[in-house]
N, C-alpha and C. Protein backbone atom coordinates (compact mmCIF):
# COMPACT_ATOMS: atom_id res chain seq x y z
N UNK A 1 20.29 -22.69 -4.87
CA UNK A 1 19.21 -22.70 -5.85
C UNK A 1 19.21 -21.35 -6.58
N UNK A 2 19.33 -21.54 -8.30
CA UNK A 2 19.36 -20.48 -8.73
C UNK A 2 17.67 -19.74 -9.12
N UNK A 3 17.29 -18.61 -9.00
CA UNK A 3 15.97 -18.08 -9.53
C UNK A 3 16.30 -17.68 -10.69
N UNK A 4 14.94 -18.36 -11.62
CA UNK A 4 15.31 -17.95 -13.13
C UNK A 4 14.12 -16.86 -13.37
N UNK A 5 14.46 -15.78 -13.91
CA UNK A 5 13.77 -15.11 -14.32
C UNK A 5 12.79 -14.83 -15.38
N UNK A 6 11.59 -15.03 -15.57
CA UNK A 6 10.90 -15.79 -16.89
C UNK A 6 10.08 -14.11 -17.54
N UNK A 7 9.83 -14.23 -18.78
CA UNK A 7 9.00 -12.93 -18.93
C UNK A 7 7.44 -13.35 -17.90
N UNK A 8 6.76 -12.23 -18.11
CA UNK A 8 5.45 -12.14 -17.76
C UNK A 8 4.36 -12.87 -19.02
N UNK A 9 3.42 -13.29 -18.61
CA UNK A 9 2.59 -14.17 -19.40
C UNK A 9 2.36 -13.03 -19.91
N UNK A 10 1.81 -13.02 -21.39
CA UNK A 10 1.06 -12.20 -21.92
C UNK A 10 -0.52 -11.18 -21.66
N UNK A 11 -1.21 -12.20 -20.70
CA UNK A 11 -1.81 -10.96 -20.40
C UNK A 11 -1.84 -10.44 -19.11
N UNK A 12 -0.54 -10.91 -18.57
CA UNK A 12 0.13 -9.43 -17.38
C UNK A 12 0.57 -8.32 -18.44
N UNK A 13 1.28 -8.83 -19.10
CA UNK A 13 1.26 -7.56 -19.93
C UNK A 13 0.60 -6.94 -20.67
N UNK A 14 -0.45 -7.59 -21.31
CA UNK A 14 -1.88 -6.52 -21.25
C UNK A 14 -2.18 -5.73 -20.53
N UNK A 15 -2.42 -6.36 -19.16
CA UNK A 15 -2.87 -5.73 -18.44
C UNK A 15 -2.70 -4.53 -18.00
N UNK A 16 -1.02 -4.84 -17.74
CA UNK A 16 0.41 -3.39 -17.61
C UNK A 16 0.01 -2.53 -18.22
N UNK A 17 -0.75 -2.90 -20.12
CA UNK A 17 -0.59 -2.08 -20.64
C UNK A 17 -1.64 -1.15 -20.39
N UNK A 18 -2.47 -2.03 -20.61
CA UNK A 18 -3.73 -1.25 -19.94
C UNK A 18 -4.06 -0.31 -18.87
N UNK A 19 -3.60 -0.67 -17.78
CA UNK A 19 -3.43 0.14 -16.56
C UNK A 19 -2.33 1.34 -17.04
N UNK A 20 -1.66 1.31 -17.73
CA UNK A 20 -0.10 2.56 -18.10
C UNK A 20 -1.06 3.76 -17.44
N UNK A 21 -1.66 4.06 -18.64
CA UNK A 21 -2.32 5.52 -18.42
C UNK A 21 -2.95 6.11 -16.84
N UNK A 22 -3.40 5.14 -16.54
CA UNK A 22 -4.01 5.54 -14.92
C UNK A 22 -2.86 5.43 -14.11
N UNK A 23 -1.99 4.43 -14.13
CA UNK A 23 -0.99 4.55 -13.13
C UNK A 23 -0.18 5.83 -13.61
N UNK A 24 0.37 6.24 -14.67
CA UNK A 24 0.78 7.62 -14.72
C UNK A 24 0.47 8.70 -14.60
N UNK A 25 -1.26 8.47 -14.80
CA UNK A 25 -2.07 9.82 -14.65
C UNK A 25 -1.61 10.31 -12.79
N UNK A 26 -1.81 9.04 -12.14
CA UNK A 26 -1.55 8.97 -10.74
C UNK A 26 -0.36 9.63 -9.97
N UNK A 27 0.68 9.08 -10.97
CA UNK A 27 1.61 9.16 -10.31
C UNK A 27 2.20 10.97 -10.95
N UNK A 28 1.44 11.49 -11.90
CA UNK A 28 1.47 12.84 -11.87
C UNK A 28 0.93 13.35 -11.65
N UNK A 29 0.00 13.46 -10.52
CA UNK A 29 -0.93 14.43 -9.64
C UNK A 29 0.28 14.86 -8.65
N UNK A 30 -0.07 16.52 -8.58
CA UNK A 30 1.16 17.53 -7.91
C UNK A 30 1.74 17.12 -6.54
N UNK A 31 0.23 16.26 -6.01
CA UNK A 31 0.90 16.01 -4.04
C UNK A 31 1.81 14.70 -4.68
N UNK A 32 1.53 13.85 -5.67
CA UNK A 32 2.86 12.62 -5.72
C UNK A 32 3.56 13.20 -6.29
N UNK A 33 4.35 13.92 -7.22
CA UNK A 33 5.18 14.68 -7.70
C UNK A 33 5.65 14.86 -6.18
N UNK A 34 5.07 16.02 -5.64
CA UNK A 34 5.94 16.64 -4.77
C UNK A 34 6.21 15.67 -3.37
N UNK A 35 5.62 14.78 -3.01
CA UNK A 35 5.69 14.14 -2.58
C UNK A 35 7.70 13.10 -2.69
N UNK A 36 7.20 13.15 -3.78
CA UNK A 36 8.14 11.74 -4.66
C UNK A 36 9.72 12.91 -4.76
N UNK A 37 9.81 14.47 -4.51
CA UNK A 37 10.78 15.10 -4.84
C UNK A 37 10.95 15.79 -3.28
N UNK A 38 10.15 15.08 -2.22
CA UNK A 38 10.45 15.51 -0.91
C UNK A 38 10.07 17.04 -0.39
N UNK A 39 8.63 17.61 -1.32
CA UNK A 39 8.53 19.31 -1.70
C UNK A 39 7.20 19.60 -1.05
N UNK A 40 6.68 18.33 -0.05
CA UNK A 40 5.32 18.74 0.36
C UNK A 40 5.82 19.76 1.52
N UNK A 41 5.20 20.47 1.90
CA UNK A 41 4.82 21.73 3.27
C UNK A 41 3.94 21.30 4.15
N UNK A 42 4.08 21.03 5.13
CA UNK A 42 3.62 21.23 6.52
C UNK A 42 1.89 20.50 6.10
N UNK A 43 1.29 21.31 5.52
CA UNK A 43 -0.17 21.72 5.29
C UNK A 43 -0.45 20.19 4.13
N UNK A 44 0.34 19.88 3.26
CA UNK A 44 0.29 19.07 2.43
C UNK A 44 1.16 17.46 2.50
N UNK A 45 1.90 17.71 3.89
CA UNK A 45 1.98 16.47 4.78
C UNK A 45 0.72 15.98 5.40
N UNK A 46 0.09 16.90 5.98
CA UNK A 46 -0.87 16.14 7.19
C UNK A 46 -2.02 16.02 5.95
N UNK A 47 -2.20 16.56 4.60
CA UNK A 47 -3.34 15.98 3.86
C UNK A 47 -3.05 14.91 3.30
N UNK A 48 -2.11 14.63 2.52
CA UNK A 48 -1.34 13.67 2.29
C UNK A 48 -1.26 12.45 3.19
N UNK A 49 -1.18 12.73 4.84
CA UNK A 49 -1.23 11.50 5.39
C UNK A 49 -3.04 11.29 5.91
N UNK A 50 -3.56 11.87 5.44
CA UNK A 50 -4.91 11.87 6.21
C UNK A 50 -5.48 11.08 4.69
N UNK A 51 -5.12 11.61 3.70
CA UNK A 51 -5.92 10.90 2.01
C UNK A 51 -5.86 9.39 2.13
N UNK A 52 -4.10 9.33 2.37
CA UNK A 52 -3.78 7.91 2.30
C UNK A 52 -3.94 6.92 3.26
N UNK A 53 -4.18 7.28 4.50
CA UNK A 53 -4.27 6.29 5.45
C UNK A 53 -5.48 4.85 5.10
N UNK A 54 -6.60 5.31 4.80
CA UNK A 54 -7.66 4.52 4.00
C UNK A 54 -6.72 3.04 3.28
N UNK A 55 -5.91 3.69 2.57
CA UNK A 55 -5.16 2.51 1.76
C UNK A 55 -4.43 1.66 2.55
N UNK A 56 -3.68 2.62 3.37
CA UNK A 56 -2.92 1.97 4.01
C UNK A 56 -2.78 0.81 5.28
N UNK A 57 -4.36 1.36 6.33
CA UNK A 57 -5.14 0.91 6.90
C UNK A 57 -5.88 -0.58 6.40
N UNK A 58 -6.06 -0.77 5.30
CA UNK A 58 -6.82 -1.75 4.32
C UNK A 58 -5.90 -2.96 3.63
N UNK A 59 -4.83 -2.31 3.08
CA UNK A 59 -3.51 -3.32 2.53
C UNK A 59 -3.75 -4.58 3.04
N UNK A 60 -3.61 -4.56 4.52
CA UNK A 60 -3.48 -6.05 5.00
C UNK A 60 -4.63 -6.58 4.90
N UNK A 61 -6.11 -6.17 4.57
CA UNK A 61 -7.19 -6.87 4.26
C UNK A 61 -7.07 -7.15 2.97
N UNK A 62 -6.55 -6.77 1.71
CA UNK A 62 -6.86 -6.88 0.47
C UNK A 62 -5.53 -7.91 0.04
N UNK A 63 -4.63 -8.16 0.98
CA UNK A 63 -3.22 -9.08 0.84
C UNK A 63 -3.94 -10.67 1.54
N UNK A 64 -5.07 -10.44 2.84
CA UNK A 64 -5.79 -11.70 3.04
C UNK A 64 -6.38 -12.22 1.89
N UNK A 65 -7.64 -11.09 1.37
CA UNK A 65 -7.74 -12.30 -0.17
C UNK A 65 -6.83 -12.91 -1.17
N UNK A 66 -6.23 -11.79 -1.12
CA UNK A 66 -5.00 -12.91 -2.26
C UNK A 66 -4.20 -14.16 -1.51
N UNK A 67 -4.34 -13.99 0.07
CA UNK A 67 -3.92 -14.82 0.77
C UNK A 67 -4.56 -16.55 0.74
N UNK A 68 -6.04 -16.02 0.81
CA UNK A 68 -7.12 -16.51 0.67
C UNK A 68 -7.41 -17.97 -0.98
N UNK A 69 -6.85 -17.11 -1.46
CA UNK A 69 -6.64 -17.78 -2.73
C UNK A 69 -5.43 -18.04 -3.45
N UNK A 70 -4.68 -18.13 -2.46
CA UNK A 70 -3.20 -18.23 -3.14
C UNK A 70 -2.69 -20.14 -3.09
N UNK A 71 -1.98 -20.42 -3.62
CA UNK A 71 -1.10 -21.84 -3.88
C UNK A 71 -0.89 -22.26 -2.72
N UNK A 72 -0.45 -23.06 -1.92
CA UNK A 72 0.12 -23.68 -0.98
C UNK A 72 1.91 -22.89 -0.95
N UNK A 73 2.17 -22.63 -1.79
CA UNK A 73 3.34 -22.15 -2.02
C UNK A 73 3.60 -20.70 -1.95
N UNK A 74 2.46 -20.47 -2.37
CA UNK A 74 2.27 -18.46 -1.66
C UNK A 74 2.10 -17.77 -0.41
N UNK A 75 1.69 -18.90 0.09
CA UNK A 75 0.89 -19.04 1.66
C UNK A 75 2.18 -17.96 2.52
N UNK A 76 3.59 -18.20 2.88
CA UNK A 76 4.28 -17.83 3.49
C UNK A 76 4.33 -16.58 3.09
N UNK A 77 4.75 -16.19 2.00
CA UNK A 77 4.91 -14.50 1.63
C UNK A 77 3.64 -13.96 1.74
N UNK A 78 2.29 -14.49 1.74
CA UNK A 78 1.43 -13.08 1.77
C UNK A 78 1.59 -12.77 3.17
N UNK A 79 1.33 -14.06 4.45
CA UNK A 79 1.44 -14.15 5.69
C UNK A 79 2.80 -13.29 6.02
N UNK A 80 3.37 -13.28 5.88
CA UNK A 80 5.19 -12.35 6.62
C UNK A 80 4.29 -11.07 6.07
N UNK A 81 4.20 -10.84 4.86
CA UNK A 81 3.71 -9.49 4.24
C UNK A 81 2.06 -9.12 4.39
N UNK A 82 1.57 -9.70 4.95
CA UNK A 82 0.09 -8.97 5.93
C UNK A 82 0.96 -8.23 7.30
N UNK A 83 1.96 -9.43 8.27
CA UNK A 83 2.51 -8.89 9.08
C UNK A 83 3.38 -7.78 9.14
N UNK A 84 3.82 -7.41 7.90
CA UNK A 84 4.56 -6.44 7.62
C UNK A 84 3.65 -5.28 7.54
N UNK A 85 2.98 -5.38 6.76
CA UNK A 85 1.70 -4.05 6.33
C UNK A 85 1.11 -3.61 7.76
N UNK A 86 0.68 -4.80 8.75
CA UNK A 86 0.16 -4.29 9.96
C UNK A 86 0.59 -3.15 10.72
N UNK A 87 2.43 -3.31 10.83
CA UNK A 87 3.19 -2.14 11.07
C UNK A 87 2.97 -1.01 10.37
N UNK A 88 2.57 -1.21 8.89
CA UNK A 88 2.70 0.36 8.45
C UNK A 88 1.49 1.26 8.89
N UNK A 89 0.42 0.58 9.34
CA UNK A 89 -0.58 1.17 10.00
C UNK A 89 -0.18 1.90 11.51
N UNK A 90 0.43 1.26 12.15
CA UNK A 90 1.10 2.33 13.74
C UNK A 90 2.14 3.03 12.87
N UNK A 91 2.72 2.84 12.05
CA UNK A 91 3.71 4.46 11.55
C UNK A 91 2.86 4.74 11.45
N UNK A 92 2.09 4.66 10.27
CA UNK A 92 1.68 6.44 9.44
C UNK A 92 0.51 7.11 10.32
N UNK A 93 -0.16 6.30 11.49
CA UNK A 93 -0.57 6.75 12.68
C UNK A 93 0.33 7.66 13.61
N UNK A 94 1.93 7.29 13.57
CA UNK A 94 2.33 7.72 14.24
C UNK A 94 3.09 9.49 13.36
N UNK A 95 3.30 9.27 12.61
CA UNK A 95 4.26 10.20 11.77
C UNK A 95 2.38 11.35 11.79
N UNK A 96 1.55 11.01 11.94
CA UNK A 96 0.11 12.07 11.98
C UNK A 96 -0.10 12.82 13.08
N UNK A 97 0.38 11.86 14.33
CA UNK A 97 0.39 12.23 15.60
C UNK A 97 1.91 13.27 15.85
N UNK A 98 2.98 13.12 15.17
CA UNK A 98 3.67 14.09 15.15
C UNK A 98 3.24 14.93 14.43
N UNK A 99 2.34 15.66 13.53
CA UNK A 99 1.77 16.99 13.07
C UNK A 99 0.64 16.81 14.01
N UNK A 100 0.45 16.50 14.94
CA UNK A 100 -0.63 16.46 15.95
C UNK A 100 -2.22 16.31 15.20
N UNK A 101 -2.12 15.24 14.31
CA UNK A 101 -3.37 15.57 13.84
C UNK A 101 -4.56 14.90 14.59
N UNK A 102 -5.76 15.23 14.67
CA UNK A 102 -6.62 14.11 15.19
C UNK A 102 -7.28 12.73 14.45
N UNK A 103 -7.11 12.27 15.20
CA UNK A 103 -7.48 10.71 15.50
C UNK A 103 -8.55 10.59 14.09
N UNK A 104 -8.88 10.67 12.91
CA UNK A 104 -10.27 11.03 12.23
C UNK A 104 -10.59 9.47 11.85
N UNK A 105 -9.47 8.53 11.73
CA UNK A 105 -10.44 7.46 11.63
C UNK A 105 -9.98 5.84 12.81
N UNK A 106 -11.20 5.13 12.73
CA UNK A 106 -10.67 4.74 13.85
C UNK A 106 -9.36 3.28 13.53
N UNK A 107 -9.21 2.59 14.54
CA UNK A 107 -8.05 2.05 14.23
C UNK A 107 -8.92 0.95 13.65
N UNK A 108 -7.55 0.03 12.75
CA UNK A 108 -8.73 -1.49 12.25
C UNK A 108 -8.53 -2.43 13.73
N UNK A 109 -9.61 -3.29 13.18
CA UNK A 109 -10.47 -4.50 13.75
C UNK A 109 -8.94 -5.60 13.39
N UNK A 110 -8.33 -5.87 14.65
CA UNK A 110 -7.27 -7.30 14.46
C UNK A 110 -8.03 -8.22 13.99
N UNK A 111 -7.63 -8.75 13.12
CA UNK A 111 -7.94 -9.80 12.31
C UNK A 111 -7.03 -11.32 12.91
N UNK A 112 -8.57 -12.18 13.32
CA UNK A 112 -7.87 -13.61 13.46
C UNK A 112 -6.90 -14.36 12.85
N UNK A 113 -6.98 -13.70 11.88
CA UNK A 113 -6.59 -14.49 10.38
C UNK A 113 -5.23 -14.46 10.14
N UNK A 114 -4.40 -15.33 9.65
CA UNK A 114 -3.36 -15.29 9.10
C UNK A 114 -2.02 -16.49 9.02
């Protein structure tokens, strides 16, 4: 089976367009720069993993709603990819615990769901 590749409806690409400016504003703040060029220090690792954990921690709740409302046909990829995200929560727990940081938030609530 071949996948055909179709453009984006028009207002994904609105949207794209719309969002440009914030996603670049984002992605040029100095810790993602340096981040993204491998230039953080010691001090700006463990803030860096302490900012982001919030997001990262959450992913697999915000991939259930779309789960939640997805096609019969979406159903499998959000499910593999909640299970996937779950893992990234014990890394970046774990890569914190190698700068020995403390514990500051607590772990999530397993979710029945999926």
């Amino acid at each position: 089976m071949a996948v055909e590749i179709t453009p984006h409806p028009g207002w994904v690409a609105d949207l794209d367009a719309t969002l440009e400016p914030s996603r670049q504003a984002i992605l040029d703040t100095p810790v993602i720069v340096d981040a993204s060029e491998n230039q953080l220090v010691d001090g700006q690792i463990q803030n860096f993993l302490v900012a982001f954990y919030p997001i990262i921690r959450d992913f697999p709740q915000w991939l259930q709603v779309l789960l939640d409302r997805s096609p019969a046909m979406g159903r499998e990829f959000f499910t593999d990819n909640i299970r996937v995200e779950r893992r990234h929560d014990a890394m970046w727990r774990a890569m914190g615990d190698g700068f020995s940081r403390r514990r500051c938030c607590p772990k999530p609530r397993n979710s029945t769901r999926t």
